[in-house]
Protein backbone atom coordinates (compact mmCIF):
# COMPACT_ATOMS: atom_id res chain seq x y z
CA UNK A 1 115.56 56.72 77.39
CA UNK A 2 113.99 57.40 80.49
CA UNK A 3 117.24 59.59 81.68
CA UNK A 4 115.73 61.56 78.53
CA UNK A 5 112.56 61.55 80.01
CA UNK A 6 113.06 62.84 83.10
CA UNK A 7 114.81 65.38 81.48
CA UNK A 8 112.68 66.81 79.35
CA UNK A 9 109.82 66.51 82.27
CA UNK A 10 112.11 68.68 84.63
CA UNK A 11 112.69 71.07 81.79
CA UNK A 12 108.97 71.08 80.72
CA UNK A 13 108.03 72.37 84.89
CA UNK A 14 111.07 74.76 84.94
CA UNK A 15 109.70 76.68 81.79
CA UNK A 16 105.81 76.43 83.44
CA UNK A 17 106.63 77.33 87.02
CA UNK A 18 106.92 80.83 86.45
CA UNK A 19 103.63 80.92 85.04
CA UNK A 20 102.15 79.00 87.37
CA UNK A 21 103.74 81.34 90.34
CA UNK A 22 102.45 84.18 88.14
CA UNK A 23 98.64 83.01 89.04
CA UNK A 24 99.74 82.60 92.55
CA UNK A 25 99.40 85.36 94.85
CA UNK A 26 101.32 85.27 98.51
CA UNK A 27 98.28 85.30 101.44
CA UNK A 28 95.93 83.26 99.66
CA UNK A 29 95.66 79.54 101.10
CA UNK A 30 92.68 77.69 100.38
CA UNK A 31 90.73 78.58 104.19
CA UNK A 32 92.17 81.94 104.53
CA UNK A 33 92.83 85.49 103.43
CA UNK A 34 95.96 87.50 105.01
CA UNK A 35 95.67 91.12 104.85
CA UNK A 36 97.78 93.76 106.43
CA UNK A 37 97.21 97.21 107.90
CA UNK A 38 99.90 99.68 109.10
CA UNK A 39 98.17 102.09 112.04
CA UNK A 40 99.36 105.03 114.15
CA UNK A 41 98.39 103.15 117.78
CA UNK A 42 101.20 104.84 120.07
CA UNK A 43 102.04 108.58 118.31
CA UNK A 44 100.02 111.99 117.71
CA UNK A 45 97.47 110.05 115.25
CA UNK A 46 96.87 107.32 117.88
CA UNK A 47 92.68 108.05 118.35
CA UNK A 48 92.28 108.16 114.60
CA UNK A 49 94.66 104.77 114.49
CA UNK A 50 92.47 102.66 116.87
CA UNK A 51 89.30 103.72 115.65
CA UNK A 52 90.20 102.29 111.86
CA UNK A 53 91.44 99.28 113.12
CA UNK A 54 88.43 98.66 115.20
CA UNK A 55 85.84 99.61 111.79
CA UNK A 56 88.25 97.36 110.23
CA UNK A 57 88.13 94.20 112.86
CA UNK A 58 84.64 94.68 113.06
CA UNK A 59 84.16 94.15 109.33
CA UNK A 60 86.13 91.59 109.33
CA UNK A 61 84.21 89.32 112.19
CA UNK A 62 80.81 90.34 110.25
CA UNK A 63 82.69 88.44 107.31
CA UNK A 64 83.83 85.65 108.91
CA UNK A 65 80.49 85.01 110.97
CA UNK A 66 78.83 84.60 107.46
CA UNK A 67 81.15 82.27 106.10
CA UNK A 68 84.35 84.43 104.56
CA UNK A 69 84.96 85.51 101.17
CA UNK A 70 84.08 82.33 98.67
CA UNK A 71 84.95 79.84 101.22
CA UNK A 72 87.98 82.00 103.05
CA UNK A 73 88.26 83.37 105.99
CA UNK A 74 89.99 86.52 106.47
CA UNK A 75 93.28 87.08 108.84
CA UNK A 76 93.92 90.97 109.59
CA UNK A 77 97.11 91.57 111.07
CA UNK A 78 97.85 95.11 112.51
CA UNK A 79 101.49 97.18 112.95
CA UNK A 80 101.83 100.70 114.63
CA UNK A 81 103.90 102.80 112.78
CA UNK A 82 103.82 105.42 115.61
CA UNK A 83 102.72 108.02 112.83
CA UNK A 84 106.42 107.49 111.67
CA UNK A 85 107.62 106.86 108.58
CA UNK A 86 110.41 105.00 108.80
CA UNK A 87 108.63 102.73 111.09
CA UNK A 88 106.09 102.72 108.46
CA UNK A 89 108.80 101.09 106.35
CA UNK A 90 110.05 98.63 108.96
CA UNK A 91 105.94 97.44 109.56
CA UNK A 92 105.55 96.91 106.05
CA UNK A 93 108.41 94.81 105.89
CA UNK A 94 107.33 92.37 108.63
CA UNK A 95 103.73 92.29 107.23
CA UNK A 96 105.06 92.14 103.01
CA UNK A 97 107.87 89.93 103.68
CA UNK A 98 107.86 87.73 107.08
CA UNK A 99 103.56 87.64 107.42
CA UNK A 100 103.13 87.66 103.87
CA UNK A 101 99.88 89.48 103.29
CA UNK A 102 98.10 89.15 100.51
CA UNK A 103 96.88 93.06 100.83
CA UNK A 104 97.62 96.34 102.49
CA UNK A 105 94.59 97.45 103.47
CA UNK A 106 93.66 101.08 105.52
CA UNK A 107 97.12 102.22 105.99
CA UNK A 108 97.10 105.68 107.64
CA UNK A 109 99.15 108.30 106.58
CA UNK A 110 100.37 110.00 103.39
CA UNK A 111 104.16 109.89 104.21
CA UNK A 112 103.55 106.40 105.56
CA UNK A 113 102.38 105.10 103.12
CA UNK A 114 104.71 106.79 100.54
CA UNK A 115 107.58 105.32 102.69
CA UNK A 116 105.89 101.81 102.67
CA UNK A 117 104.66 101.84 99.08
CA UNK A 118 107.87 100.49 97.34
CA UNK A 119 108.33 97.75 99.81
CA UNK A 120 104.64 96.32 98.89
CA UNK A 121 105.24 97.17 95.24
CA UNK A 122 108.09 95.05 95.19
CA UNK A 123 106.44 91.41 96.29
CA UNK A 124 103.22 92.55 93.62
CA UNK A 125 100.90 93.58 97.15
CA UNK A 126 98.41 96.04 96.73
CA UNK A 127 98.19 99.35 98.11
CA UNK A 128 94.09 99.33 98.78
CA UNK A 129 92.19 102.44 100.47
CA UNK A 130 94.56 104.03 102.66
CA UNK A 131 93.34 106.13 104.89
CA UNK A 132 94.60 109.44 103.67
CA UNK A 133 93.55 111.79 101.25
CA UNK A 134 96.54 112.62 99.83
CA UNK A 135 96.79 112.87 95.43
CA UNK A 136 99.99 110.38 96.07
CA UNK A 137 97.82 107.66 96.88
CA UNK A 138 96.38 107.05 93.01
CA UNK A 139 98.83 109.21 91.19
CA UNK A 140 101.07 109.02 89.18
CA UNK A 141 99.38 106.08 88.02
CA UNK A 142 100.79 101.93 89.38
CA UNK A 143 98.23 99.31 88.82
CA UNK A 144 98.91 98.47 92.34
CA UNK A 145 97.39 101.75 93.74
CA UNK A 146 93.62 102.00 95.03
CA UNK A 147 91.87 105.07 96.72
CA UNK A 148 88.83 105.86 98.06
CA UNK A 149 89.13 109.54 99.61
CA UNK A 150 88.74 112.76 97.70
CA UNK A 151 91.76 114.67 97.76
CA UNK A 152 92.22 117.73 100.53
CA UNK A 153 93.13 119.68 96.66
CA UNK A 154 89.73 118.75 95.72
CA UNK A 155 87.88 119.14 98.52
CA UNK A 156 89.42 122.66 99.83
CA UNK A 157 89.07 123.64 95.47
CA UNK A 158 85.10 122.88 95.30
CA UNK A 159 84.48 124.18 99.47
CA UNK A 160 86.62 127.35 99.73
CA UNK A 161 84.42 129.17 96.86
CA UNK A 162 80.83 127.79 97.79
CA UNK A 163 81.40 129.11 101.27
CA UNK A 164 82.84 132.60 100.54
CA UNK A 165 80.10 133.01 98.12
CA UNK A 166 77.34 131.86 100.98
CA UNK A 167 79.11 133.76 103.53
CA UNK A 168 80.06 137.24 101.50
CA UNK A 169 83.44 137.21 102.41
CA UNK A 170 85.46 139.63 101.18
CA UNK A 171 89.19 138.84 103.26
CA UNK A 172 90.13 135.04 102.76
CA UNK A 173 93.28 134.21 104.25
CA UNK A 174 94.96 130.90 105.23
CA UNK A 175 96.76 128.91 107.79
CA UNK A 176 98.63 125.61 106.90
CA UNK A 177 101.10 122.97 108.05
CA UNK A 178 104.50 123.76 106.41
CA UNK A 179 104.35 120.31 104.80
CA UNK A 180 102.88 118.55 101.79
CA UNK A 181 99.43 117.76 103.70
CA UNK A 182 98.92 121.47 104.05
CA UNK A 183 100.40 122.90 100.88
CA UNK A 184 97.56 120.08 99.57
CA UNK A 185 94.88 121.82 101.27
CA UNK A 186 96.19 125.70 100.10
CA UNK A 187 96.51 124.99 96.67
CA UNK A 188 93.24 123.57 96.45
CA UNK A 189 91.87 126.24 98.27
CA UNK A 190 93.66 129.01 95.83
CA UNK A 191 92.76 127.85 92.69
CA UNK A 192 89.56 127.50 93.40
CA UNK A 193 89.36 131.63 94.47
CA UNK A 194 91.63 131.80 91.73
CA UNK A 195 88.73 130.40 89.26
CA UNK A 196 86.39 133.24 90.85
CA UNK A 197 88.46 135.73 90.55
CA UNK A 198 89.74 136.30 93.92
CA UNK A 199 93.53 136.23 95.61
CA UNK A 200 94.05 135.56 99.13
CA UNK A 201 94.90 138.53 101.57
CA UNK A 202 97.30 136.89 104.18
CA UNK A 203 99.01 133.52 104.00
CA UNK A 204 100.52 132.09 107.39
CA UNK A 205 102.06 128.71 107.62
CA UNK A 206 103.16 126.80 111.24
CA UNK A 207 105.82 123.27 111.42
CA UNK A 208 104.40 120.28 112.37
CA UNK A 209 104.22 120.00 116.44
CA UNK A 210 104.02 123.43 116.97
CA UNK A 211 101.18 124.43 119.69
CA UNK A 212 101.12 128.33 119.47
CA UNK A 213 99.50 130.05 116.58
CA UNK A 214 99.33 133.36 118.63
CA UNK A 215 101.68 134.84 116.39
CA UNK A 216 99.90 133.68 113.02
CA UNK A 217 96.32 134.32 114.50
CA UNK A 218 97.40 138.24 115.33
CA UNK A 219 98.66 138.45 111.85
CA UNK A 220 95.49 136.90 110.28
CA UNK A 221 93.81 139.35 112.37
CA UNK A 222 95.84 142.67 111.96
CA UNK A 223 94.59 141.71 107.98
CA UNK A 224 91.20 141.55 108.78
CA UNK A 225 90.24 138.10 107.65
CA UNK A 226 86.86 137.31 107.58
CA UNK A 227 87.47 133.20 106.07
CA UNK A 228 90.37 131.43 107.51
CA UNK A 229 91.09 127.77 105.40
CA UNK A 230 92.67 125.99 107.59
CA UNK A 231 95.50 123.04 106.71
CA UNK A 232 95.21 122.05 110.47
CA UNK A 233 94.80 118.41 111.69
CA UNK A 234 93.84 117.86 115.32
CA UNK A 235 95.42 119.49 117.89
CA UNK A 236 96.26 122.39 115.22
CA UNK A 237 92.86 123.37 114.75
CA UNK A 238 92.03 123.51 118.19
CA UNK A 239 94.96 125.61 119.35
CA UNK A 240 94.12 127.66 116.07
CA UNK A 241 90.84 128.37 116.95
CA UNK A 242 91.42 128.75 120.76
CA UNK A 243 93.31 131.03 120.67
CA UNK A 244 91.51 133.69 118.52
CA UNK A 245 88.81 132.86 120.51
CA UNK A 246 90.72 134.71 123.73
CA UNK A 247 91.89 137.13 120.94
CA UNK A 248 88.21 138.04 120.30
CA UNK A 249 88.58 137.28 116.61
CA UNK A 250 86.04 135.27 114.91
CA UNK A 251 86.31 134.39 111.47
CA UNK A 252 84.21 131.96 109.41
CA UNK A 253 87.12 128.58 110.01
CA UNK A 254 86.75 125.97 107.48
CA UNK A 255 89.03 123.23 107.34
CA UNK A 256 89.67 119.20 105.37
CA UNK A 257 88.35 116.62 106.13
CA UNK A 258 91.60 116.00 108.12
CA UNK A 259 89.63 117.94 110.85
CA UNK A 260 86.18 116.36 110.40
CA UNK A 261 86.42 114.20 113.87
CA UNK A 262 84.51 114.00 116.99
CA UNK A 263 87.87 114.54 119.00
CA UNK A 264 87.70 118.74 117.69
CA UNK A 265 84.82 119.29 119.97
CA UNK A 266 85.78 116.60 122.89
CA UNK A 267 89.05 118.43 123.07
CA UNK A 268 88.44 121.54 122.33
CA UNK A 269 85.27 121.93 123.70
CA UNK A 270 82.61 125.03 123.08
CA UNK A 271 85.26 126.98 121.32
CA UNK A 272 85.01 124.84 118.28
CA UNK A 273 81.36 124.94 117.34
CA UNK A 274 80.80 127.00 114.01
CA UNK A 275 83.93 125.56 112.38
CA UNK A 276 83.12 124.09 109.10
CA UNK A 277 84.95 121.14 107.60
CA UNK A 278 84.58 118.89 104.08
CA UNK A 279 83.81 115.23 104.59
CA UNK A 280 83.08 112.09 102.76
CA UNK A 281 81.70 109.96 105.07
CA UNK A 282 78.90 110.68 108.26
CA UNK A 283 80.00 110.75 111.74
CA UNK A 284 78.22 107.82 113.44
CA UNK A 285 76.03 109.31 116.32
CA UNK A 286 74.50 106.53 119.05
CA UNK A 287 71.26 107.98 118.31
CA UNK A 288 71.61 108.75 114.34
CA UNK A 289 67.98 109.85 112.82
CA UNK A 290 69.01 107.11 110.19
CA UNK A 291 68.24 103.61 111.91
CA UNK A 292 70.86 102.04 109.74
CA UNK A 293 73.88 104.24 111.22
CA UNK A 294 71.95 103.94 114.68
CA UNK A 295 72.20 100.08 114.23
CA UNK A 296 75.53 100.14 113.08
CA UNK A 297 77.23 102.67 115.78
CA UNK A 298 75.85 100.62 118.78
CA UNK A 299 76.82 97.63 117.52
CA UNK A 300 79.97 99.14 117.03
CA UNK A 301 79.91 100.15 120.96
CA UNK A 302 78.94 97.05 122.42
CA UNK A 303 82.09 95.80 120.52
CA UNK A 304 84.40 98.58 121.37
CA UNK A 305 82.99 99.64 124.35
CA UNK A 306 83.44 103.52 122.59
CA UNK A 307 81.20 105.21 120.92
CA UNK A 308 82.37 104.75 116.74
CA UNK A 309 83.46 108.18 114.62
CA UNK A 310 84.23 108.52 111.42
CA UNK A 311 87.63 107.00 111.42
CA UNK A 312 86.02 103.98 112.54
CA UNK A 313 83.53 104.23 109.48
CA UNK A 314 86.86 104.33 106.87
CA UNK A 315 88.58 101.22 108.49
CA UNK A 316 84.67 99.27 107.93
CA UNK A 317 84.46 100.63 104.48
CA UNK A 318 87.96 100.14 103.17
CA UNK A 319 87.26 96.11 104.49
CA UNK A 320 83.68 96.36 103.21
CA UNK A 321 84.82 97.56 99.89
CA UNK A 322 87.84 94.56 99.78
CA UNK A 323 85.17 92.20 100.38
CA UNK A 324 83.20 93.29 97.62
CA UNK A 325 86.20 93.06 94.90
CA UNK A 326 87.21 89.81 96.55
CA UNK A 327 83.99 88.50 95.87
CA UNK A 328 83.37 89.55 92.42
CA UNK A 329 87.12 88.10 91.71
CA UNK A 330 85.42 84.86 92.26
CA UNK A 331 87.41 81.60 94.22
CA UNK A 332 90.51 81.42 91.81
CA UNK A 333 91.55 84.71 94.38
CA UNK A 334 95.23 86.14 93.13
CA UNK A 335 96.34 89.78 92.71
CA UNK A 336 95.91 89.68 89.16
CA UNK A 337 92.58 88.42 89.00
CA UNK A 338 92.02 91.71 91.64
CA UNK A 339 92.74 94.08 89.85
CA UNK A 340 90.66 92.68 86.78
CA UNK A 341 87.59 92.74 88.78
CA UNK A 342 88.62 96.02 90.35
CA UNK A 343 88.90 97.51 86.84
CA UNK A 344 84.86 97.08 86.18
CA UNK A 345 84.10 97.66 89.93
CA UNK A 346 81.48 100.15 90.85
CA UNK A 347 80.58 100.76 94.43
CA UNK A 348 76.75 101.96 95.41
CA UNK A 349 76.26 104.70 97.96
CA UNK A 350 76.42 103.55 101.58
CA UNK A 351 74.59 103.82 104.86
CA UNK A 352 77.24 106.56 105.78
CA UNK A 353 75.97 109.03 102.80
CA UNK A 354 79.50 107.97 100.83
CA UNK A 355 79.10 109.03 96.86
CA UNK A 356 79.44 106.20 94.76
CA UNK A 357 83.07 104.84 93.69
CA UNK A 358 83.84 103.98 90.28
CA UNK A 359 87.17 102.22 88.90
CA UNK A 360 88.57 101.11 85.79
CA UNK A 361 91.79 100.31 84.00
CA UNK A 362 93.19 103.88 84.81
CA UNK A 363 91.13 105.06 86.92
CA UNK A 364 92.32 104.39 90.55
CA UNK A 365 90.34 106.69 92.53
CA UNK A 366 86.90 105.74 93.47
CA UNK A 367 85.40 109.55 93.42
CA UNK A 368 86.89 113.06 94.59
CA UNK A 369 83.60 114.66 95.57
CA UNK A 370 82.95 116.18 99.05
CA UNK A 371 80.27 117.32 101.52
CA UNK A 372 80.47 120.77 103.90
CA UNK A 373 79.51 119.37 107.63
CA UNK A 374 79.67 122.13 110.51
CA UNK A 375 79.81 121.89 114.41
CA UNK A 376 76.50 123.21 116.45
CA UNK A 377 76.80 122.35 119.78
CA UNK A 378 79.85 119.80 119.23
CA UNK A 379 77.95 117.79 117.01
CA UNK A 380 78.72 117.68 113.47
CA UNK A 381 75.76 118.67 111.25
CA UNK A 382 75.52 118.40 106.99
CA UNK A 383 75.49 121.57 105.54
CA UNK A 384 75.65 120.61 101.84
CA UNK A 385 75.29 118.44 99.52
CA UNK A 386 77.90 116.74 97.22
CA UNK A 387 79.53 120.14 95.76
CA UNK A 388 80.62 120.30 92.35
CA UNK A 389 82.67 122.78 90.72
């Protein structure tokens, strides 16, 4: 009889333990929060890299300082991926499998995070605001996928038109990374000339790495561009630019907001100014007209010992924005109960000028509207506001 017992009392917790592991989310304990973050600290992305983690660490003291998220503190733990991809893969194992983090949080990089995706999607860990504005990120649609940044397809689609229309010009051409990030930012760009009635005149395109554009900037030339889009990053858009510059050849240059950093006019100095780029957050000057963002940025500095930029700014929101959800999930914290509070979640403009976010059972990114900032006197200045088609 009590053989039988037994029995049917081991039987009775096989049968619940996978719903009780169901409500059970790795990273949760009842004092802490472990969330992950994969970062370019050591390759060509390495000042972007450093500046989210710092706007995320400094989040995440704020948090703790006040107590944690119902009762829990939150752990971030950082990899370098090196801007790789397979070292993406290998960081995401460590942090998904051996750290077990209850999130991926911030992750820069679109083939990064494409690379690391399936390893998080495999343990049930979330995908949350990765720093990239890539369509990938939310689409197609995995309840595991959350983004925050309008797409460069978007953001080029709504820009390109508003600024050849402001601007009169009658040549648009293009130059682009031969990859996905820059065939993101030209097909945005041509279908939204395409919805005015207009084709480009000259199309040039450049490999990842490469440093001269003479070729491609005498061709753009020779067409007589007067708009140049550019699918440029960093040291792309500087070399770009530079070098019509010495060519005499000054187009209006707009760019993503892959190029919407203070390192354009720290590198590439006086050159730059006049270059217009989409954004979605403001760069955080020291001395800010807004005393919020004034506030925030030395604060940021006393931390840092660096003055803050906008990469910075994504790696506070994205933990900002966690916090938020986390809180509204309530204290029984597990992925499930995430994405449930995720799916009614609306997020209120912040200090940075951000548009509000919105989310809901299929809808898994937060907005895709964009702003047109431009350099004077290496300082990024707001040119527009919110532009819709």
């Amino acid at each position: 009889m009590q053989f039988k017992t037994l029995t049917a009392l081991a039987c009775a917790a096989a049968l619940a333990s996978p719903a009780l592991l169901a409500q059970e989310s790795q990273g949760v304990s009842k004092t802490e929060i472990t969330l992950g973050s994969i970062q370019d600290l050591s390759g060509p992305l390495a000042g972007f890299g450093k500046q989210v983690r710092n706007g995320m660490i400094l989040r995440v003291n704020e948090a703790n300082e006040q107590g944690g998220v119902n009762g829990r503190k939150i752990k971030l733990l950082v990899e370098d991926s090196g801007y790789d991809p397979k070292k993406a893969v290998l960081a995401a194992q460590k942090l998904v499998n051996q750290d077990k983090i209850f999130m991926m949080v911030g992750h820069i990089g679109t083939a990064q995070n494409l690379a690391a995706m399936p390893v998080q999607f495999e343990k049930n860990v979330i995908n949350f605001f990765p720093v990239t504005a890539a369509r990938e990120m939310y689409e197609p649609f995995h309840k595991l996928k959350y983004a925050f940044a309008a797409t460069y397809y978007d953001q080029m689609k709504a820009a390109v038109p508003k600024l050849a229309r402001e601007k009169g010009s009658k040549k648009i051409c293009s130059l682009y990374q031969d990859d996905e990030f820059g065939l993101e930012v030209q097909r945005g760009a041509e279908d939204g000339l395409k919805a005015m009635g207009v084709t480009m005149t000259e199309k040039t395109t450049f490999k990842r790495g490469a440093t001269d554009f003479s070729s491609q900037v005498a061709k753009l030339k020779a067409s007589e561009c007067d708009m140049v889009v550019l699918g440029t990053i960093i040291r792309e858009t500087i070399g770009a630019i530079g070098t019509a510059r010495k060519l005499g050849y000054n187009p209006v240059f707009v760019a993503s907001s892959a190029a919407y950093t203070d390192l354009i006019h720290k590198l590439g100095g006086k050159a730059m100014d006049g270059l217009y780029a989409t954004m979605t957050v403001q760069n955080p000057y020291l001395d800010d007209a807004s005393q919020p963002i004034r506030f925030w940025a030395n604060k940021y500095k006393t931390a840092f010992n660096e003055d803050p930029a906008v990469f910075s700014v994504y790696g506070y929101l994205a933990i900002d924005s966690f916090i938020r959800a986390a809180q509204k999930t309530g204290p029984n914290l597990n992925t499930e109960n995430f994405i449930k509070a995720m799916d009614t979640m609306e997020i209120p403009r912040d200090i940075f000028g951000s548009a509000p976010q919105k989310f809901g059972p299929q809808k898994r990114l937060g907005n895709n509207q964009s702003r047109l900032s431009q350099l004077h006197d290496g300082r990024w200045t707001i040119v527009s506001n919110y532009i819709t088609e």
